[in-house]
C-alpha atoms as a PDB file:
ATOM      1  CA  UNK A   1      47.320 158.719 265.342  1.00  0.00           C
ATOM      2  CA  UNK A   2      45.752 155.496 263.548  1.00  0.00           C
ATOM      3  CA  UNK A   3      45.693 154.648 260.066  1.00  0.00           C
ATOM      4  CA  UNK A   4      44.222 151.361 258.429  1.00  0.00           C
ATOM      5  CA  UNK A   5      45.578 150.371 254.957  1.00  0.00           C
ATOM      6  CA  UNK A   6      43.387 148.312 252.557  1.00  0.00           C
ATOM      7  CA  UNK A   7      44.877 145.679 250.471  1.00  0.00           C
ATOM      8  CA  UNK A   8      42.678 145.310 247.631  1.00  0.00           C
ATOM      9  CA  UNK A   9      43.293 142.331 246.023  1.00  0.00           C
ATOM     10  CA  UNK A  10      44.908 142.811 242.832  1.00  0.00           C
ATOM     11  CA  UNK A  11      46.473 145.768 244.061  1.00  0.00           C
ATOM     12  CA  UNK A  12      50.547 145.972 244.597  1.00  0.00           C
ATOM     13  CA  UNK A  13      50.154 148.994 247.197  1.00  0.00           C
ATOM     14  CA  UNK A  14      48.103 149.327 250.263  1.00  0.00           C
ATOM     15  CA  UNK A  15      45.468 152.355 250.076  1.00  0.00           C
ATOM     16  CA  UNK A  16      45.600 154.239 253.513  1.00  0.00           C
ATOM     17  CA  UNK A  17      42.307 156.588 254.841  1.00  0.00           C
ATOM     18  CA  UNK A  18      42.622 159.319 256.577  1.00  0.00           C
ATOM     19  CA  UNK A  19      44.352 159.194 260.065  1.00  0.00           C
ATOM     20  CA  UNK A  20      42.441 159.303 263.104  1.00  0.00           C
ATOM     21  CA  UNK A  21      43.861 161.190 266.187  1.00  0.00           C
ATOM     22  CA  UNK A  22      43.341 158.354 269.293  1.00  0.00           C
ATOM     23  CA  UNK A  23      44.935 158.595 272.740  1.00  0.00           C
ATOM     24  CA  UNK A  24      48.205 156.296 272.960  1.00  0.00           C
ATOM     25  CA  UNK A  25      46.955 155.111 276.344  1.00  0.00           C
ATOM     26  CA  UNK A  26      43.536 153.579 276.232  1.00  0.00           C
ATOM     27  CA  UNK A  27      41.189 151.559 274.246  1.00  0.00           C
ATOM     28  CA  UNK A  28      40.076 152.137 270.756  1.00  0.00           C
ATOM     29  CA  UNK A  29      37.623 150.445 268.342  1.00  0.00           C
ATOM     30  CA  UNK A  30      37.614 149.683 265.062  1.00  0.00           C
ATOM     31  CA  UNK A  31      35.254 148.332 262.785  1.00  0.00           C
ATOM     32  CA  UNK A  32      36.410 146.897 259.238  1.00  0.00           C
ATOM     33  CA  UNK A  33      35.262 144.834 256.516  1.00  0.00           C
ATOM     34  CA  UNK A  34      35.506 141.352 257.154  1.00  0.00           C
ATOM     35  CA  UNK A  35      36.294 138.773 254.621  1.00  0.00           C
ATOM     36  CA  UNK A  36      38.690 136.004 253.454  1.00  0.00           C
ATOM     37  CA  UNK A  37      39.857 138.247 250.229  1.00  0.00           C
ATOM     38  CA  UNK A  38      39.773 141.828 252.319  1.00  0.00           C
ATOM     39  CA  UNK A  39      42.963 142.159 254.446  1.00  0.00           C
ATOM     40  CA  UNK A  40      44.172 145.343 256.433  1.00  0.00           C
ATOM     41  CA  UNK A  41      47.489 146.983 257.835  1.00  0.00           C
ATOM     42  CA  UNK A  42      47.055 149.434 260.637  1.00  0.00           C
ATOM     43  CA  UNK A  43      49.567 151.923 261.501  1.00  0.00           C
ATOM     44  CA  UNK A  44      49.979 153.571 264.907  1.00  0.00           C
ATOM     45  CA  UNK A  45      52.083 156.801 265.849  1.00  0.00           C
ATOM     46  CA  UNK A  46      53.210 158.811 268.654  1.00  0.00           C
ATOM     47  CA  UNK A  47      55.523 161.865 268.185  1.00  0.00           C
ATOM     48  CA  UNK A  48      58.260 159.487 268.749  1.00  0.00           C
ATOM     49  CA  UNK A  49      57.479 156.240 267.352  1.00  0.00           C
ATOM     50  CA  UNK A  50      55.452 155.070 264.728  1.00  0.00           C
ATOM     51  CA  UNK A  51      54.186 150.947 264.427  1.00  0.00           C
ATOM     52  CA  UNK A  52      52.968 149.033 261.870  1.00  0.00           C
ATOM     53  CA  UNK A  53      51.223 145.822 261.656  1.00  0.00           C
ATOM     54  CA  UNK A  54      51.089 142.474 259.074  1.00  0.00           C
ATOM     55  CA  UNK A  55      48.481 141.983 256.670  1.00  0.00           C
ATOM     56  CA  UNK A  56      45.271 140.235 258.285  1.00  0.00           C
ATOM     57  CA  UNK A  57      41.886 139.382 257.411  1.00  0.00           C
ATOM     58  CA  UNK A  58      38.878 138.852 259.502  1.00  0.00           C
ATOM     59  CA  UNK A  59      36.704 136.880 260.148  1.00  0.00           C
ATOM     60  CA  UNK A  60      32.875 138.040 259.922  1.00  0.00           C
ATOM     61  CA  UNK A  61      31.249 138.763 263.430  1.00  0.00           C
ATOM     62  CA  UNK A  62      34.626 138.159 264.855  1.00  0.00           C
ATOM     63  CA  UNK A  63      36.590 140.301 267.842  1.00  0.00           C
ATOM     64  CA  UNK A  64      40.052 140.519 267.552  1.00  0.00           C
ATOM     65  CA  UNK A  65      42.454 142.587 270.396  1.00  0.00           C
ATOM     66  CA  UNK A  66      45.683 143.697 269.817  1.00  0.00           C
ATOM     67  CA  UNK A  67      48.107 145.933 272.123  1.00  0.00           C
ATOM     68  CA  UNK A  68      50.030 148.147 270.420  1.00  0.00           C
ATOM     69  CA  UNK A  69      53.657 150.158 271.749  1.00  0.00           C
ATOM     70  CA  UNK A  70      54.271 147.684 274.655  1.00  0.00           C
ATOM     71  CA  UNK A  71      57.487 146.600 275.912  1.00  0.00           C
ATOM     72  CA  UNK A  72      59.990 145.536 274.881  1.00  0.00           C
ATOM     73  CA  UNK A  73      60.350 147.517 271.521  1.00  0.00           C
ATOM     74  CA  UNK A  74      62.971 145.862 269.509  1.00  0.00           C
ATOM     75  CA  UNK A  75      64.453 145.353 265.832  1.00  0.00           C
ATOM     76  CA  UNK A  76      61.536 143.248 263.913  1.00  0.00           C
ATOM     77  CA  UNK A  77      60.712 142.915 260.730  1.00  0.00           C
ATOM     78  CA  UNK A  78      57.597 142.387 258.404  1.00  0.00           C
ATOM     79  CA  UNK A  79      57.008 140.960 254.173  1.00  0.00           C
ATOM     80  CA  UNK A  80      53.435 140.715 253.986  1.00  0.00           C
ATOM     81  CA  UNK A  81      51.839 144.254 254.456  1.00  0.00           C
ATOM     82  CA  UNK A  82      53.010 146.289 251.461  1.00  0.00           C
ATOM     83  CA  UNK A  83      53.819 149.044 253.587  1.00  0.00           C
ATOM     84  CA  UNK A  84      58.006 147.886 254.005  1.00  0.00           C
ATOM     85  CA  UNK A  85      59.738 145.789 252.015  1.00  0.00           C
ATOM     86  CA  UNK A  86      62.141 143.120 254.112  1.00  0.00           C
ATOM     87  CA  UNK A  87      65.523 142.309 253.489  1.00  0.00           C
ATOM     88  CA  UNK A  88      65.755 140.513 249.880  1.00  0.00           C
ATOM     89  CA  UNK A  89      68.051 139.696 247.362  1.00  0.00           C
ATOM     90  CA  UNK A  90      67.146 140.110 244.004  1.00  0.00           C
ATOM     91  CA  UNK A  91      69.231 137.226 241.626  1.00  0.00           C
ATOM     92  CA  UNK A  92      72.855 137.921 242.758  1.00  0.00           C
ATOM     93  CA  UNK A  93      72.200 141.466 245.018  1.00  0.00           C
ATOM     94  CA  UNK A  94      71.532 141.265 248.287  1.00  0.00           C
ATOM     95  CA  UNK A  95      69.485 144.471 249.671  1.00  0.00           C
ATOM     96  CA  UNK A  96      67.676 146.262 252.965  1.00  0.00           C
ATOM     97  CA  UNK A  97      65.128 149.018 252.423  1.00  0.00           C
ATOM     98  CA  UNK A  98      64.943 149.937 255.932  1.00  0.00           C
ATOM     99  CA  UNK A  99      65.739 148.567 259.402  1.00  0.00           C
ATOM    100  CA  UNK A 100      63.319 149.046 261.772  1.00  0.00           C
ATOM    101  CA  UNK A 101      64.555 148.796 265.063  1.00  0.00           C
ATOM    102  CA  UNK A 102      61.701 149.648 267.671  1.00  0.00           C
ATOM    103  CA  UNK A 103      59.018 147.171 267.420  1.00  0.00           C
ATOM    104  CA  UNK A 104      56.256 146.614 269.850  1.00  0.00           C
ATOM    105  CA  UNK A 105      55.329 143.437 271.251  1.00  0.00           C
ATOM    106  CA  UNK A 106      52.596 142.666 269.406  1.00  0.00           C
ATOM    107  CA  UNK A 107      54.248 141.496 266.322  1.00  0.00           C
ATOM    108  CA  UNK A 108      54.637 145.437 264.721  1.00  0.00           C
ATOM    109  CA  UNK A 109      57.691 146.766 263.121  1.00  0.00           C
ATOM    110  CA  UNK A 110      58.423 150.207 264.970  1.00  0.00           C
ATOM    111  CA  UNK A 111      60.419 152.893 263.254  1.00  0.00           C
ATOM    112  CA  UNK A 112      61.470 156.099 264.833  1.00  0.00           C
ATOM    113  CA  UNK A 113      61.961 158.876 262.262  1.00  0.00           C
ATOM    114  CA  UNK A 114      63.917 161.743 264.142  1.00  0.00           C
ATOM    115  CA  UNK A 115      65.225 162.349 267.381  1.00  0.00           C
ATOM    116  CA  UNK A 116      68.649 161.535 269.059  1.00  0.00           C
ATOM    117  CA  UNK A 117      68.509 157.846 267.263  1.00  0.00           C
ATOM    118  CA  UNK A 118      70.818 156.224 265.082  1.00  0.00           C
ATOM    119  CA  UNK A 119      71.331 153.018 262.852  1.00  0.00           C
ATOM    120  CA  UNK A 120      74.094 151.224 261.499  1.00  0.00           C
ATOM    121  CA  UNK A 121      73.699 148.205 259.266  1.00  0.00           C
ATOM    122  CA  UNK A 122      76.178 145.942 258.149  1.00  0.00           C
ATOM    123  CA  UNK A 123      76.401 142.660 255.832  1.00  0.00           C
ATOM    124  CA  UNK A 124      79.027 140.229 255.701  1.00  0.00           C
ATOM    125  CA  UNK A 125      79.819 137.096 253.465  1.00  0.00           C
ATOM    126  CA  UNK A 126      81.696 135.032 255.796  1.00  0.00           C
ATOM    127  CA  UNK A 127      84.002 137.433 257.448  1.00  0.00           C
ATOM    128  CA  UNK A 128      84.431 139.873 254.763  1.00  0.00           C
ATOM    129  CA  UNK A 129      82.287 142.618 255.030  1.00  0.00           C
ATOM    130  CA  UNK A 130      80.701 143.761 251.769  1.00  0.00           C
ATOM    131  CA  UNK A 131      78.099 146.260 252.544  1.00  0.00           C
ATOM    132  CA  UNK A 132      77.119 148.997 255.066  1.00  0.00           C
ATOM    133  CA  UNK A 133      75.018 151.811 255.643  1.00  0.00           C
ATOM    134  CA  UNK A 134      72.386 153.590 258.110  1.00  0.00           C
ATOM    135  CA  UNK A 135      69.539 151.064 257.468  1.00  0.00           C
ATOM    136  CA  UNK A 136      69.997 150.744 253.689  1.00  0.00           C
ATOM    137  CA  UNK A 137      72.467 148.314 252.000  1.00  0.00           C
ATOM    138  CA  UNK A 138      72.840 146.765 248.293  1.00  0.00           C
ATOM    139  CA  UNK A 139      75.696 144.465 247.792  1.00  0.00           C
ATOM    140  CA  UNK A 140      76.500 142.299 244.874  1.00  0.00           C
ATOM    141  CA  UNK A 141      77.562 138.638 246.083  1.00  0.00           C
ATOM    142  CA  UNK A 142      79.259 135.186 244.600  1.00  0.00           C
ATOM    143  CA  UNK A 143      76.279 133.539 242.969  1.00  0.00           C
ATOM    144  CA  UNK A 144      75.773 130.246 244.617  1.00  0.00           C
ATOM    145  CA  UNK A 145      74.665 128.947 248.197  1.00  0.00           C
ATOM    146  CA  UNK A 146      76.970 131.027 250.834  1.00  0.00           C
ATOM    147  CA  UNK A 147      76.814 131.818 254.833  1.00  0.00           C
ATOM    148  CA  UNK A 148      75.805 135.725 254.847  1.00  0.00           C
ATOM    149  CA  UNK A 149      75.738 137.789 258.294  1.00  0.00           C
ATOM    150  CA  UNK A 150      73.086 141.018 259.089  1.00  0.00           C
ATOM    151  CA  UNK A 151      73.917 143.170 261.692  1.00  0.00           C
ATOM    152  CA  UNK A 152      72.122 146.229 263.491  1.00  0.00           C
ATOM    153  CA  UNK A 153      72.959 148.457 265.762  1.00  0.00           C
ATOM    154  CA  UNK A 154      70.580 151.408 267.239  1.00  0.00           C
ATOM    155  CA  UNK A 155      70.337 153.955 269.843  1.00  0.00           C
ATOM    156  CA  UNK A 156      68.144 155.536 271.480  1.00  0.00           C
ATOM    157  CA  UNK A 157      68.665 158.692 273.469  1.00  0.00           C
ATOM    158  CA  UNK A 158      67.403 158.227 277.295  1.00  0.00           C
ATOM    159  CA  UNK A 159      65.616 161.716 276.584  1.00  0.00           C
ATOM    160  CA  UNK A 160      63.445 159.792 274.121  1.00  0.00           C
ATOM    161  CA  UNK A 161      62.446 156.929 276.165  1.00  0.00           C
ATOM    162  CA  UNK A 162      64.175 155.229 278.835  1.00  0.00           C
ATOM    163  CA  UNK A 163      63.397 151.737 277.369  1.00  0.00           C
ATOM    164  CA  UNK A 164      65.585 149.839 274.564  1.00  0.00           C
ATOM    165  CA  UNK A 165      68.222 152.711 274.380  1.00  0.00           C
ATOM    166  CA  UNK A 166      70.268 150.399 272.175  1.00  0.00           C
ATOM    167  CA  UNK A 167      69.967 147.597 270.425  1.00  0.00           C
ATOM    168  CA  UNK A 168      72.355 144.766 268.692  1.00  0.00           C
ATOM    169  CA  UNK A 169      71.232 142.155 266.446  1.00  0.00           C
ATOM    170  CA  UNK A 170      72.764 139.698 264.311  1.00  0.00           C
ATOM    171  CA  UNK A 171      71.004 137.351 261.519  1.00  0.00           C
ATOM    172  CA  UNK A 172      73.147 134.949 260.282  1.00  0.00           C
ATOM    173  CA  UNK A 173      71.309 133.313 257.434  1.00  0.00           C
ATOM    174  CA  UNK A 174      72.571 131.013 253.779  1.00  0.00           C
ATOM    175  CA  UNK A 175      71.172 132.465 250.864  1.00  0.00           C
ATOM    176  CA  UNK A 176      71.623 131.483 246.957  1.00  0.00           C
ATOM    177  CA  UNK A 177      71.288 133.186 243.451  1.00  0.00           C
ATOM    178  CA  UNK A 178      67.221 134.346 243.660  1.00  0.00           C
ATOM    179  CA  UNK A 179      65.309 134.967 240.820  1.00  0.00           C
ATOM    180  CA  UNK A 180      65.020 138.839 239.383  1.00  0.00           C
ATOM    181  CA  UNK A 181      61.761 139.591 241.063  1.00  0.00           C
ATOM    182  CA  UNK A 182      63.411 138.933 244.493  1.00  0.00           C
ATOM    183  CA  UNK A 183      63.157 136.673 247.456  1.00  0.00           C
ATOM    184  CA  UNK A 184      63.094 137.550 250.961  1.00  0.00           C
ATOM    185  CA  UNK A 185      66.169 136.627 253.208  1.00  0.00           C
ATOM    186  CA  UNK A 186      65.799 133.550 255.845  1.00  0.00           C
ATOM    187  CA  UNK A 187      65.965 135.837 258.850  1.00  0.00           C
ATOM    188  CA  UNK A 188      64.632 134.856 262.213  1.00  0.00           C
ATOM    189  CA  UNK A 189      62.429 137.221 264.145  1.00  0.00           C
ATOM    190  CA  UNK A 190      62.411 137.767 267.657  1.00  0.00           C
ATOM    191  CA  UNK A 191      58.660 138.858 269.885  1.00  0.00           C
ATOM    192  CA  UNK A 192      58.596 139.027 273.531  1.00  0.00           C
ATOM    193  CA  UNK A 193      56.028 139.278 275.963  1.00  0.00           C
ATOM    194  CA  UNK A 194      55.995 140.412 279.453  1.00  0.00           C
ATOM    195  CA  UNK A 195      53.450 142.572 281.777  1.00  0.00           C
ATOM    196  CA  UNK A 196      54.628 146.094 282.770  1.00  0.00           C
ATOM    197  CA  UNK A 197      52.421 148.772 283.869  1.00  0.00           C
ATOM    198  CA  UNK A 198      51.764 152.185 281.740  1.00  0.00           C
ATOM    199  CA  UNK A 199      54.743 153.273 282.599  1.00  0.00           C
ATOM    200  CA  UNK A 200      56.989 150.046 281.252  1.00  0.00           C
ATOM    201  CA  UNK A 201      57.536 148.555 284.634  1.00  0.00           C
ATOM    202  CA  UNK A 202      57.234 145.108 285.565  1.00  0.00           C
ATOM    203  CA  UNK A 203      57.152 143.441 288.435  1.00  0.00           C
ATOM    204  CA  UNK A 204      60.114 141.667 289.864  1.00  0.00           C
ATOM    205  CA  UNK A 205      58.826 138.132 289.896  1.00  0.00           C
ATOM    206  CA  UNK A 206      57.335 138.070 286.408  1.00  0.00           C
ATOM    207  CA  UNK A 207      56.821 135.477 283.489  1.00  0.00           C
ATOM    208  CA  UNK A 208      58.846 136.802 280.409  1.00  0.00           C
ATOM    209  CA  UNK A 209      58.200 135.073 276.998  1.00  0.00           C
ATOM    210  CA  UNK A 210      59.793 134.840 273.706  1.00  0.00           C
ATOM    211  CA  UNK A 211      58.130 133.907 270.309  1.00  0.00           C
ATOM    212  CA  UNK A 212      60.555 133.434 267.626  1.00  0.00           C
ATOM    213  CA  UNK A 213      59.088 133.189 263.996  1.00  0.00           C
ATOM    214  CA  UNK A 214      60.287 133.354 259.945  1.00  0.00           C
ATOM    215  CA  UNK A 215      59.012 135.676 258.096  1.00  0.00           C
ATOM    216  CA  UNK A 216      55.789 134.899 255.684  1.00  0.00           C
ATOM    217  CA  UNK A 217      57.163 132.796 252.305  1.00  0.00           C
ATOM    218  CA  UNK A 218      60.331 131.275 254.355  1.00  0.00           C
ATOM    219  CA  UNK A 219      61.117 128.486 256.466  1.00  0.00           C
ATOM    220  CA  UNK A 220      58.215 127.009 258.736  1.00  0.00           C
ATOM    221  CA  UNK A 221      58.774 128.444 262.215  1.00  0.00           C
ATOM    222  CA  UNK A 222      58.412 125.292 263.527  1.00  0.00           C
ATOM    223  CA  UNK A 223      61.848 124.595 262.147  1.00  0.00           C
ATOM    224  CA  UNK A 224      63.440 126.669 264.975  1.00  0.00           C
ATOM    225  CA  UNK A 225      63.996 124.260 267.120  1.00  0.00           C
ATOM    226  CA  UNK A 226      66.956 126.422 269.785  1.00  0.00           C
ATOM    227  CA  UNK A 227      66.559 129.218 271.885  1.00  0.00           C
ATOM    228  CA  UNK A 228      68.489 130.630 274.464  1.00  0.00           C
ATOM    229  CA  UNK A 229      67.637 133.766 277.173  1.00  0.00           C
ATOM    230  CA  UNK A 230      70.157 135.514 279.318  1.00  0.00           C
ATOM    231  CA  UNK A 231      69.225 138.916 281.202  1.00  0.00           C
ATOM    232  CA  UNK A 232      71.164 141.367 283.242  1.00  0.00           C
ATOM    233  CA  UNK A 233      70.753 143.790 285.449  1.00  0.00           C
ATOM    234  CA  UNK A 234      73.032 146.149 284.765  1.00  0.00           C
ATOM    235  CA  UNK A 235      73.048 146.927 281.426  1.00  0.00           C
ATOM    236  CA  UNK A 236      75.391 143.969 280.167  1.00  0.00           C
ATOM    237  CA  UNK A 237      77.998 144.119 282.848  1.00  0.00           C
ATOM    238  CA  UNK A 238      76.927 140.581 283.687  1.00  0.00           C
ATOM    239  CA  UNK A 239      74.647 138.474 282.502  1.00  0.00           C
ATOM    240  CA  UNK A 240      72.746 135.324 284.219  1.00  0.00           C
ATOM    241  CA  UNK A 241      70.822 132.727 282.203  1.00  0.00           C
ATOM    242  CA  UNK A 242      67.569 131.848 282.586  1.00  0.00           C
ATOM    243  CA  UNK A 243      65.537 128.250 282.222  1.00  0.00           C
ATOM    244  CA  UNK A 244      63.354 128.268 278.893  1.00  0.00           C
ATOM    245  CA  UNK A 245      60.244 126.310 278.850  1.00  0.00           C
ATOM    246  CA  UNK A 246      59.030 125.396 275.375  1.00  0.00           C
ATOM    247  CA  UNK A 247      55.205 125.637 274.966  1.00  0.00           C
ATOM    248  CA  UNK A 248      53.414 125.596 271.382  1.00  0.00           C
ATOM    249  CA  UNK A 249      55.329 128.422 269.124  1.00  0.00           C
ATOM    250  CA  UNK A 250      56.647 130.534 272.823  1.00  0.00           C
ATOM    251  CA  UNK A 251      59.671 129.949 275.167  1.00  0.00           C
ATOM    252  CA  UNK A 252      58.691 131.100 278.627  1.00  0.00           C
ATOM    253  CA  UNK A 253      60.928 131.929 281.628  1.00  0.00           C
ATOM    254  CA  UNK A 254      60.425 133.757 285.147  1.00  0.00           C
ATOM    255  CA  UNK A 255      62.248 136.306 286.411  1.00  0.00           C
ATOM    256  CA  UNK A 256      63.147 137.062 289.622  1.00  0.00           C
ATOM    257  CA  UNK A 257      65.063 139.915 289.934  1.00  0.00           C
ATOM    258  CA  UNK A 258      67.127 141.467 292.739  1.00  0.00           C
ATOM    259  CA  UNK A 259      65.351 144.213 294.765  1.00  0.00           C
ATOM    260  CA  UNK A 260      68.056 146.819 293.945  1.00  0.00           C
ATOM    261  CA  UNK A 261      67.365 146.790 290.108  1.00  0.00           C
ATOM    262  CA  UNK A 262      65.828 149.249 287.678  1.00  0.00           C
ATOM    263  CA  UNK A 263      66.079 147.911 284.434  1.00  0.00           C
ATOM    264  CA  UNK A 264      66.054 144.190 282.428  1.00  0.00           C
ATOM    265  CA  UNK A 265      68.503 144.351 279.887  1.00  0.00           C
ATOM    266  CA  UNK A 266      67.686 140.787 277.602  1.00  0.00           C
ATOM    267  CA  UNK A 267      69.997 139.196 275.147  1.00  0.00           C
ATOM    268  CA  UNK A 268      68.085 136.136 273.153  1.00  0.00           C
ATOM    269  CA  UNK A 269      69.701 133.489 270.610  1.00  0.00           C
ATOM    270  CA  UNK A 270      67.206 131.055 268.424  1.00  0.00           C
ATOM    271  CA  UNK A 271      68.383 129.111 265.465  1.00  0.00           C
ATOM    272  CA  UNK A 272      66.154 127.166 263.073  1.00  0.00           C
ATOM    273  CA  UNK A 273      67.538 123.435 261.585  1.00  0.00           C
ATOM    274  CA  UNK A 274      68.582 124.995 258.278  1.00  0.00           C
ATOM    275  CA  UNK A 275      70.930 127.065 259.921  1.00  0.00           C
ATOM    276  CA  UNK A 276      69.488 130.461 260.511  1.00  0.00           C
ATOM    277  CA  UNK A 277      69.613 132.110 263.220  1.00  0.00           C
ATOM    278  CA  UNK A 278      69.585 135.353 265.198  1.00  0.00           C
ATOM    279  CA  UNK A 279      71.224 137.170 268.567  1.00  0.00           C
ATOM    280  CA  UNK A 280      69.646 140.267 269.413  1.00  0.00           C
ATOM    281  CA  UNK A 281      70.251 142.274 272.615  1.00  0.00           C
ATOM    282  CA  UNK A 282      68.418 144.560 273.822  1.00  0.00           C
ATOM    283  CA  UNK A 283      69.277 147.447 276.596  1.00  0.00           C
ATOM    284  CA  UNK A 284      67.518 148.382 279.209  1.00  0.00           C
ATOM    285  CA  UNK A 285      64.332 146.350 277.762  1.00  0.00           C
ATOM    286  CA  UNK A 286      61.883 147.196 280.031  1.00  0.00           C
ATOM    287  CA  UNK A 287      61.724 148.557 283.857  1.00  0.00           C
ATOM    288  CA  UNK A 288      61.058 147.079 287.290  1.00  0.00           C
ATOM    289  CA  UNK A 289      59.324 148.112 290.241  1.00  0.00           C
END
């Protein structure tokens, strides 16, 4: 299913058309207005995920690709499509309005909305904890500058997919007394990209890349300056680190993985200069053939 969101400018909601049943597999076309004050959200679903993109414009005569539900699916976040609303904190309350936890590669926020899944969200100040839930949490915190901590955790049953069947990530991020209408938090967002067949398999010697980012309105992402990769191949039993090179915005490594394994479990670490930064692990991220 496809659906493309216009937002109108002057409007404070995105107005969706009608959705369009599409293959999940395959190519499909689109054709949209194109202009510097016209930009779009698209939506994607399958019966067991649904994917949702940023706010873009295009340029007129322009071509523009993007893949949508490829590995590896992964907690991610968006601010700038009026669809979600990203972690904030609104003069002394810090909030979440949703945690998605299975976005695609190309930059989407994935949410799953039944099935054998499950969430758990917690925020700390320091090491206190002050606020938990499934993927919504409202705490009120000491005004002021202070060290604040995010953490997710999702699962996935194996009957659902066999790819990212659990998930841990943890922001840690400084925040201070925002104004009423809200700011969004400082958290670091993790993209990968890596080339698996239809069925989420790559192949053993492979180039793996990660793209870390801020969200639109914070820090420049060219502030992140530190990133780290380790993968296993057993599902966190052991892990073994792998050489990052550091090209434009991406980190890129190779793997090379031993002839015996099924999966590429990944567990990433970036941190920007201002001191935010995220870990985020992520089982059984994609296959291998």
């Amino acid at each position: 299913m496809d659906v493309r969101y216009d937002l109108s400018p002057g409007f404070d909601f995105a107005v969706g058309g009608a959705a369009t049943l599409q293959q999940a597999q395959g190519t499909h076309t689109v054709w949209v207005t194109a202009s510097p004050g016209v930009k779009w959200t698209q939506l994607a679903a399958t019966p067991d995920l649904t994917v949702i993109s940023a706010a873009r414009s295009y340029a007129p005569r322009s071509t523009t690709k993007e893949t949508w539900f490829a590995l590896v699916q992964h907690p991610r976040m968006l601010n700038d499509n009026k669809v979600n609303i990203a972690p904030s904190r609104f003069g002394d309350i810090i909030a979440t309005f949703g945690m998605p936890a299975w976005g695609d590669s190309g930059g989407h926020l994935g949410i799953v909305w039944e099935g054998d899944v499950s969430w758990a969200t917690k925020l700390y100040q320091g090491k206190a904890l002050i606020g938990e839930g499934v993927d919504h949490v409202q705490a009120e915190v000491a005004p002021g500058r202070l060290p604040y901590r995010l953490v997710l955790d999702s699962t996935r049953g194996a009957g659902m997919s066999p790819y990212a069947t659990s998930s841990h990530t943890e922001w840690k991020f400084t925040s201070s007394t925002a104004a009423v209408e809200g700011a969004y938090l400082p958290l670091v967002q993790l993209d990968y990209g890596v080339s698996t067949d239809l069925s989420g398999k790559a192949r053993r010697h492979s180039d793996l890349k990660v793209t870390p980012s801020h969200l639109t309105g914070g820090p420049s992402s060219h502030t992140i300056r530190s990133v780290a990769l380790q993968i296993s191949y057993d599902d966190g039993a052991t892990w073994h680190k792998l050489a990052l090179r550091h090209l434009g915005g991406d980190w890129k490594a190779h793997l090379a993985a031993p002839s015996k394994a099924r999966f590429a479990t990944l567990r990433v670490t970036a941190g920007d200069t201002q001191g935010n930064s995220v870990s985020q692990t992520v089982v059984r991220a994609f296959g291998l053939k």
